[in-house]
Structure formats: structure tokens, C-alpha cells
Protein backbone atom coordinates (compact mmCIF):
# COMPACT_ATOMS: atom_id res chain seq x y z
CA UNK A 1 0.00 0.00 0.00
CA UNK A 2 2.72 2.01 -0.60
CA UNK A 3 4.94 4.10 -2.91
CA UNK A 4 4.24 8.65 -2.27
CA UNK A 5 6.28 11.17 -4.66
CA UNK A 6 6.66 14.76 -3.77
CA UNK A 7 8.05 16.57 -6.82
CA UNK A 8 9.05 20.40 -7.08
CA UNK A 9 10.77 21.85 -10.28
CA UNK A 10 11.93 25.31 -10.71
CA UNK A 11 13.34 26.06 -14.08
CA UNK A 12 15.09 29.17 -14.84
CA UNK A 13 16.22 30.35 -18.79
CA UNK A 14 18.28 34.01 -19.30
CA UNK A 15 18.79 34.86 -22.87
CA UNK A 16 21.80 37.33 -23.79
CA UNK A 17 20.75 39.60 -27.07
CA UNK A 18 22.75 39.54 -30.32
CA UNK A 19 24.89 42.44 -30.91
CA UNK A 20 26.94 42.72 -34.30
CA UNK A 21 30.07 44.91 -34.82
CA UNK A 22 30.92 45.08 -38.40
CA UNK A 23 33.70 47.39 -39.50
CA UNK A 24 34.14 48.15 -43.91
CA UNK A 25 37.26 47.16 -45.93
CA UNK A 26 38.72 50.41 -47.79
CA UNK A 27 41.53 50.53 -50.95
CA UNK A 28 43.73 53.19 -52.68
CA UNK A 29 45.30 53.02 -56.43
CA UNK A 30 48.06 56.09 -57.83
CA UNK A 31 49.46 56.87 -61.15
CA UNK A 32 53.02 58.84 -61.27
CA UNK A 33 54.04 60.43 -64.61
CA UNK A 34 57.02 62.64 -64.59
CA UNK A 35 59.38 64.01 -67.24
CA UNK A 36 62.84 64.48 -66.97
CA UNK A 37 65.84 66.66 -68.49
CA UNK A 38 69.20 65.09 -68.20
CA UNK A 39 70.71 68.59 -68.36
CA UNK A 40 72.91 68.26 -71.22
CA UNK A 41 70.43 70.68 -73.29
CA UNK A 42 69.29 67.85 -75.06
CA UNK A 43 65.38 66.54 -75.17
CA UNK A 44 65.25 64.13 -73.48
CA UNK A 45 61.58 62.63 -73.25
CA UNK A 46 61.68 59.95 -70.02
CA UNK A 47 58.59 58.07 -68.81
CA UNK A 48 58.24 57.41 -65.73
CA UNK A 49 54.89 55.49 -64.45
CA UNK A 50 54.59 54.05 -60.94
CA UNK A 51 51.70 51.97 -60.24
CA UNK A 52 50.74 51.34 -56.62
CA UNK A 53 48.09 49.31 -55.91
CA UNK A 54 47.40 49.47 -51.83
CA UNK A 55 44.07 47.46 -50.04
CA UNK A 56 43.64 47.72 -46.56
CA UNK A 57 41.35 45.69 -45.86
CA UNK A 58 39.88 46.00 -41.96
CA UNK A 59 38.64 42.91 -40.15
CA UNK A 60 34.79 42.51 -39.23
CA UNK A 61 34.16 42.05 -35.61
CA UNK A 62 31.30 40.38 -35.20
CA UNK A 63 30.09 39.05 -31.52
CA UNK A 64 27.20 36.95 -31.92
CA UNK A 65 24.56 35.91 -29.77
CA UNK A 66 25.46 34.30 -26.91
CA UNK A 67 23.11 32.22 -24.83
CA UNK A 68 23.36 31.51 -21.43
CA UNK A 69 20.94 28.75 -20.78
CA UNK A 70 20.52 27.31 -16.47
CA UNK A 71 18.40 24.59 -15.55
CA UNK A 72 17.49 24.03 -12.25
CA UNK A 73 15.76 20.91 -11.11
CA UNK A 74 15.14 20.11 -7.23
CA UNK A 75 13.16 17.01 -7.22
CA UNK A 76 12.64 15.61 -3.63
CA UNK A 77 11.23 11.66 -3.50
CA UNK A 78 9.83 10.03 -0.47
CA UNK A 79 9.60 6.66 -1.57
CA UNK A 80 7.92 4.03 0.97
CA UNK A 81 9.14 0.60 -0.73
CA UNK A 82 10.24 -1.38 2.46
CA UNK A 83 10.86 -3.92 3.58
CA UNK A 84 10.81 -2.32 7.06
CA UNK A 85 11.91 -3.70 10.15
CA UNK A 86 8.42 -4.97 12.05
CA UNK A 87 7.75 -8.54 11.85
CA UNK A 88 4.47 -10.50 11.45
CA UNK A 89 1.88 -9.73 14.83
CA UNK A 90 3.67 -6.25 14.66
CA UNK A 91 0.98 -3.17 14.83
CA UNK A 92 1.24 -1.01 10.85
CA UNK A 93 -0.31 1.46 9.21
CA UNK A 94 1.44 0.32 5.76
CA UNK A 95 2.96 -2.16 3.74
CA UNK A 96 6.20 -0.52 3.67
CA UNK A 97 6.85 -0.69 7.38
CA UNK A 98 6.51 -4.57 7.49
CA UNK A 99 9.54 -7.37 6.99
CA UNK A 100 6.78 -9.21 4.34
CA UNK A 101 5.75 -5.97 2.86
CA UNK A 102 1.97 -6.96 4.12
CA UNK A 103 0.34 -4.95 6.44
CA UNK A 104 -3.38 -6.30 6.94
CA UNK A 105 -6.05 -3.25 8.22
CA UNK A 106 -8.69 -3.90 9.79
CA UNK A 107 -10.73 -0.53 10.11
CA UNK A 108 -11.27 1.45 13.39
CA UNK A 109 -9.13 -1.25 15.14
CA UNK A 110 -5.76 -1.06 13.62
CA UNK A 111 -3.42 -3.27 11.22
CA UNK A 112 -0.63 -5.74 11.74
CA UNK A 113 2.02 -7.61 9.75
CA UNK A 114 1.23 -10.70 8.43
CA UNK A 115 1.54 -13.14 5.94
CA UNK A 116 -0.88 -11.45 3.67
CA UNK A 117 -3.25 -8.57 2.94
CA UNK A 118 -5.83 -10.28 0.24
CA UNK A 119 -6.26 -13.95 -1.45
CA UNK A 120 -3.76 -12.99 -4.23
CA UNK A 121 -0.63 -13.03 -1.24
CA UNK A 122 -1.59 -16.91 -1.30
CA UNK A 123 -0.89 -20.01 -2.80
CA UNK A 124 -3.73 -22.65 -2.55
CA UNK A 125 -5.71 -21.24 -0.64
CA UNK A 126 -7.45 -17.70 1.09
CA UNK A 127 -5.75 -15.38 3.40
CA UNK A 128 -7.39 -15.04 7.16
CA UNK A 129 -7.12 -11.90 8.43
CA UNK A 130 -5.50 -11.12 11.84
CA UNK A 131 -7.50 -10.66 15.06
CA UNK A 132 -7.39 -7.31 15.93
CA UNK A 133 -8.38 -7.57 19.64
CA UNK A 134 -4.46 -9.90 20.02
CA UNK A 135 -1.19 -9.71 18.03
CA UNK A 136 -1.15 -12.69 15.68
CA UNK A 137 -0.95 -11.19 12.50
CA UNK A 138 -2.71 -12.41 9.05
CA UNK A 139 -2.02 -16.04 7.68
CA UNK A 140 -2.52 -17.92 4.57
CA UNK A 141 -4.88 -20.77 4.87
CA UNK A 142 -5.63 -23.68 2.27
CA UNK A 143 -9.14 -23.11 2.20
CA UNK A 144 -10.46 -25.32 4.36
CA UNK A 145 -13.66 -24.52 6.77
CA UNK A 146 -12.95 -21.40 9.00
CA UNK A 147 -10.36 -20.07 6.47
CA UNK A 148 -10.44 -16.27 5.48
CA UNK A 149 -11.29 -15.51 1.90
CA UNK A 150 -12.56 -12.95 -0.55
CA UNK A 151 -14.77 -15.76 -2.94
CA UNK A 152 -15.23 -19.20 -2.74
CA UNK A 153 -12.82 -19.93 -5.41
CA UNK A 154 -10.41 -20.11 -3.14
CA UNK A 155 -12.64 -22.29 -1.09
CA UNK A 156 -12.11 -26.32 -0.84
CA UNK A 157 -14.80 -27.75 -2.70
CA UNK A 158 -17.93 -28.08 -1.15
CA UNK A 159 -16.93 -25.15 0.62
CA UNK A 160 -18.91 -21.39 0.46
CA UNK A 161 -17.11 -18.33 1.12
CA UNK A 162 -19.82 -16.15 3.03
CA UNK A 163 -20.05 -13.25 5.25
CA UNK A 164 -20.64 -14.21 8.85
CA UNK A 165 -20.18 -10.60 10.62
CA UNK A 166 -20.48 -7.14 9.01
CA UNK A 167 -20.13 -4.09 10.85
CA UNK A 168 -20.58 -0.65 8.50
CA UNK A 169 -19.33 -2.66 5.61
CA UNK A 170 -16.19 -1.91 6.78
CA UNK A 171 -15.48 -4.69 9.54
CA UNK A 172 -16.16 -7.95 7.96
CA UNK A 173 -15.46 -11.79 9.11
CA UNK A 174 -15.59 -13.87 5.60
CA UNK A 175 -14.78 -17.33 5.47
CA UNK A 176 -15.29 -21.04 3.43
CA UNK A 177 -18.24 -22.36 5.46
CA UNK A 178 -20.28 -25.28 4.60
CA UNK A 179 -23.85 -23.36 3.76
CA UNK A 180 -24.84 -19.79 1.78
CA UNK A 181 -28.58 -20.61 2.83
CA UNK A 182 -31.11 -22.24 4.46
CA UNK A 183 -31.96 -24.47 1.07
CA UNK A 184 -27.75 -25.70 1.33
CA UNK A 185 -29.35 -27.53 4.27
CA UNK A 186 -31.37 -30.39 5.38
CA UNK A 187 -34.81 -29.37 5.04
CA UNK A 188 -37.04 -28.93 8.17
CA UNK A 189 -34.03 -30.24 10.11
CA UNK A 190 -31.17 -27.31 9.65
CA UNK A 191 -30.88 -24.12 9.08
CA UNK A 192 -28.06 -22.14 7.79
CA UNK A 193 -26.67 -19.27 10.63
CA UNK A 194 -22.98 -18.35 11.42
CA UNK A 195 -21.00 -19.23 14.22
CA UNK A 196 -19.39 -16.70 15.25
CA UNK A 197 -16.43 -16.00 17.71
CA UNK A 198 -16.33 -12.32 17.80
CA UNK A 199 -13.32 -11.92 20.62
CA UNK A 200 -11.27 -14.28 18.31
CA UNK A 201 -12.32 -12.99 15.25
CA UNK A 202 -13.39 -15.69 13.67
CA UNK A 203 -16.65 -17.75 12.62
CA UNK A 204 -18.50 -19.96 9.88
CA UNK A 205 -21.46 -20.51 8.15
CA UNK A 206 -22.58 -23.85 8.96
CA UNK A 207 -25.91 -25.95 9.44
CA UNK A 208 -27.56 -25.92 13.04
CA UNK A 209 -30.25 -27.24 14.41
CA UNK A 210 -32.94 -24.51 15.21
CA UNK A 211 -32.28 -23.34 18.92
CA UNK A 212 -28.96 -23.96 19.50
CA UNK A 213 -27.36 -20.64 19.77
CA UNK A 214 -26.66 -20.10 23.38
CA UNK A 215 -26.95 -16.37 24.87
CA UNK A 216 -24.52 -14.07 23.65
CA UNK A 217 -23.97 -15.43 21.09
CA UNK A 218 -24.22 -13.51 17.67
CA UNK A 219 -26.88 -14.06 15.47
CA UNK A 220 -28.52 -12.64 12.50
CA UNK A 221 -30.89 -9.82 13.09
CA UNK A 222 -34.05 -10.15 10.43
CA UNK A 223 -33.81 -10.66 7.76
CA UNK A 224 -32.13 -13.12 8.64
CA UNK A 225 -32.88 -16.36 11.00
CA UNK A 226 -31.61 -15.24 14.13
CA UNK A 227 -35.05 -15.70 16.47
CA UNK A 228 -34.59 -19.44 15.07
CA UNK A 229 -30.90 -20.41 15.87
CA UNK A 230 -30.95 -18.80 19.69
CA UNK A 231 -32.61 -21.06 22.66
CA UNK A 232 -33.92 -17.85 24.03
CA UNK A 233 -36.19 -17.28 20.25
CA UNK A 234 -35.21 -13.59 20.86
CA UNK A 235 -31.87 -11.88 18.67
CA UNK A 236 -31.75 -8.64 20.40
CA UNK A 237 -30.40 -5.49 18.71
CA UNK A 238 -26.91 -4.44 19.93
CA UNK A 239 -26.11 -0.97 18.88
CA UNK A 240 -22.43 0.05 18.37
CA UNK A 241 -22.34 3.39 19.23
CA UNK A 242 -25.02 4.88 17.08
CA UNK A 243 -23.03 3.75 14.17
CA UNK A 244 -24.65 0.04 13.29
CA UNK A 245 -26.68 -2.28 14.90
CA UNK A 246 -25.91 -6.17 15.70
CA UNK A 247 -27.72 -9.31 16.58
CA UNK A 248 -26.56 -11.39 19.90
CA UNK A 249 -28.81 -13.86 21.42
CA UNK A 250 -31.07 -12.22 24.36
CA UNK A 251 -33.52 -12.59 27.01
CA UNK A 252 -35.46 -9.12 25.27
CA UNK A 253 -35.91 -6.75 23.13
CA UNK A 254 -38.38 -4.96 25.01
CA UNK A 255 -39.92 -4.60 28.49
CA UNK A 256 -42.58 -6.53 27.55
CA UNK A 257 -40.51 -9.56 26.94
CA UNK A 258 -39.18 -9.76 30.30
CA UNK A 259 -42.68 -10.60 32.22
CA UNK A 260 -43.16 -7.32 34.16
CA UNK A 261 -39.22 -6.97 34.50
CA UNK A 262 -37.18 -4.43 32.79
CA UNK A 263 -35.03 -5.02 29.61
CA UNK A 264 -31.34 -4.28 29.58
CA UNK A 265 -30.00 -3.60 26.00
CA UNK A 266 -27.12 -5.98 25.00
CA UNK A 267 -23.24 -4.08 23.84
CA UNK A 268 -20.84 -4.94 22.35
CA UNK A 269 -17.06 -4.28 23.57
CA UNK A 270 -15.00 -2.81 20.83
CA UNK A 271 -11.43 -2.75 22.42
CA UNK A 272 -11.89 -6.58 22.96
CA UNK A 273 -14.68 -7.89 21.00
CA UNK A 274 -17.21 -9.04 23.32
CA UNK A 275 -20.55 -9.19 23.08
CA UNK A 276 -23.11 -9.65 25.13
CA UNK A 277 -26.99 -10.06 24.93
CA UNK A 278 -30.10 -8.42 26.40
CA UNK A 279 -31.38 -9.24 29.90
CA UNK A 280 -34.04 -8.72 31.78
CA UNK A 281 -34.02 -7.55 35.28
């Protein structure tokens, strides 16, 4: 879960302008003609021509463009690959801070290091996730009854992979059980209802006989068949704070199930997962 990047460029660019210095090339050309007497009285006709020829020529100094071009990157990383240091039980809030780079949360109670974090961590089988109420971290299970999963592919066959406690949506218990429904029963002997141990965080989906489900135990508020599966015939409603409501098996859900007597709502204990049922008093 498991890799942030904080990235922060600046990039600066100057540009010099062109400036050109060109100086022009100049030349000169004479002719000398010049007659001369040799003094004896005598003409004497002399020609004299001088050619000179001079270029100057003056060099062009150019100074061209220059570009002065700085690039300034300051890229910061914070990179969260692990492994870290915390072995499998340890308490997490990510991946990264676990030896096998799986850190299992479980929400509003906290993750831990483990084996696994979904099915796909596994070979063969589902992964079962850690009970948050001890330090035992998630494992990877081979699909057989009780084992954690995410569908029943993962499931041995035969085997369901149902919800047996949800909580918000958020808190869930999911395992290979041996029913989905009543009809994956014997008829008018069984009924389908999960088994759960809340405090250990774990449960199935089995067949029961009507009845069975002692008090306190959890049960499945209707819908579901939760008045059938507790000896008392009464799931009471446990709220959890206001937030969601639960099903344990009660003496009442109101006063006038207790036979003049006053009703005492179940609770449930969310630091260590207990949970008890209604009772009258």
C-alpha cells in the first residue's frame, strides 16, 4: 500500500541579445608620370609610371549571440518501498513498514504484519485476516472450513465463502463455510446461521439445528434467521455506538418480553470484541 512522490521543479532560462560589430574594408590606387631633363640641353623625353596598388582591408568584428541557458531541477522523492523492520503480529499502518511488505487493516481497530493482505498473497488457498483484539498477525490458509477468503474460489470444494459478521461494511469476518442458505441444508431439520467467535475474530457458516445458539452469542438480526438459531427465540439489537446495529442472542428486546421486568439492552465491547446479549431484570 505504498509508494508517495513529492516533486518540485523550478526552471530558470536568461537569454543574452545579439549584438553585431561590423567594420568596412577600404583601398587606394596612384598613377606617377614625370618628365625628366638630363641637363645636357638635349630633349630628353623619359617616362616614368609608378603603379601602386594598396588594399587595406579592416577585419569585421562580429560578436554573436550568446546564450546563457541554467536549468534548475530540485526534485525531492519520499519513496515508501520497504521492507521495514516490524515482523508479522507487529501493529502497521502500511505495507512498507513490514519485513513481508503486508500490512493487513482492519478498520477502526488497527493493522498488523502478516503473511498477507488479500487472497492474491496466497498459494492454494485464502488469506485469514489477523484478530485485531491480540497480536497474531494475518495467515494464509488452504481453504479449508474457518479459512479467510474474498470468494469461494479459493474455497475447498464443497466449501462457500460467506459473510458471517459485518459491521458498517467496513469490519467484515468472511470465510469457506459449509452453507450460503437455508436451502444448502437439510430441510425442516437445519438451518443455515454463522458461528461466530467475535473476541477471536473468527466464525462460519454452517448448518444448526434450530435453537442452538446459546446467549450471547451472535446471530442474524431479520432478515435473517436469528429468532430461530438462539434457545432464548429472541436476537436482540446491539447498537455500536449509534453507528450500526448487531444481533446477539437475548432474554429481550423490550420490556414486555421480560414478564413485568425491565429489559437491559445488549453491547458490544470494541477494544476486545465481546458481546453480550439483552437481559431482563
Amino acid at each position: 500500500m505504498k509508494i508517495n512522490t513529492l516533486a518540485t521543479t523550478t526552471l530558470s532560462f536568461i537569454a543574452l541579445l545579439g549584438l553585431t560589430l561590423a567594420s568596412p574594408a577600404c583601398g587606394g590606387k596612384g598613377d606617377d608620370a614625370d618628365e625628366v631633363g638630363d641637363g645636357d640641353g638635349d630633349t630628353d623625353t623619359g617616362t616614368d609610371t609608378g603603379t601602386e596598388t594598396g588594399t587595406d582591408t579592416g577585419t569585421t568584428d562580429s560578436t554573436t549571440t550568446a546564450t546563457d541557458t541554467t536549468t534548475a531541477t530540485d526534485t525531492t522523492t519520499t519513496t515508501d518501498t520497504g521492507p521495514g523492520d516490524l515482523p508479522n503480529g507487529a501493529a502497521c499502518t502500511s505495507d512498507g513498514e513490514c519485513m513481508s511488505l503486508n500490512c493487513y487493516v482492519v478498520p477502526f481497530l488497527g493493522g498488523q504484519c502478516g503473511e498477507c493482505n488479500e487472497d492474491a498473497d496466497c498459494v492454494g488457498g485464502g488469506c485469514t485476516p489477523p484478530n485485531p483484539f491480540e497480536s497474531n498477525g494475518s495467515t494464509c490458509n488452504m481453504g479449508e472450513v474457518g479459512g479467510g477468503c474474498e470468494s469461494t474460489e479459493v474455497c475447498q470444494d464443497g466449501l462457500f465463502c460467506g459473510n458471517v459478521l459485518d459491521l458498517l461494511g467496513l469490519i467484515q469476518i468472511n470465510t469457506c463455510g459449509e452453507c450460503e442458505t437455508d436451502a444448502d441444508c437439510e430441510a425442516g431439520v437445519t438451518i443455515c446461521a454463522p458461528v461466530v467467535d467475535v473476541a477471536a475474530f473468527s466464525g462460519i457458516n454452517t448448518c444448526i439445528v434450530p435453537g442452538t445458539l446459546a446467549q450471547d452469542s451472535f446471530c442474524q438480526l431479520d432478515p435473517g434467521n436469528g429468532n430461530d438459531a438462539c434457545m432464548s427465540g429472541i436476537c436482540s439489537t446491539v447498537d455500536i455506538m449509534g453507528l450500526a446495529q448487531i444481533g446477539s442472542c437475548g432474554e429481550c428486546n423490550t420490556d414486555a418480553d421480560c414478564m413485568g421486568g425491565t429489559c437491559t439492552a445488549g453491547e458490544f465491547l470494541l477494544d476486545t470484541g465481546t458481546l453480550v446479549g439483552s437481559t431482563c431484570g
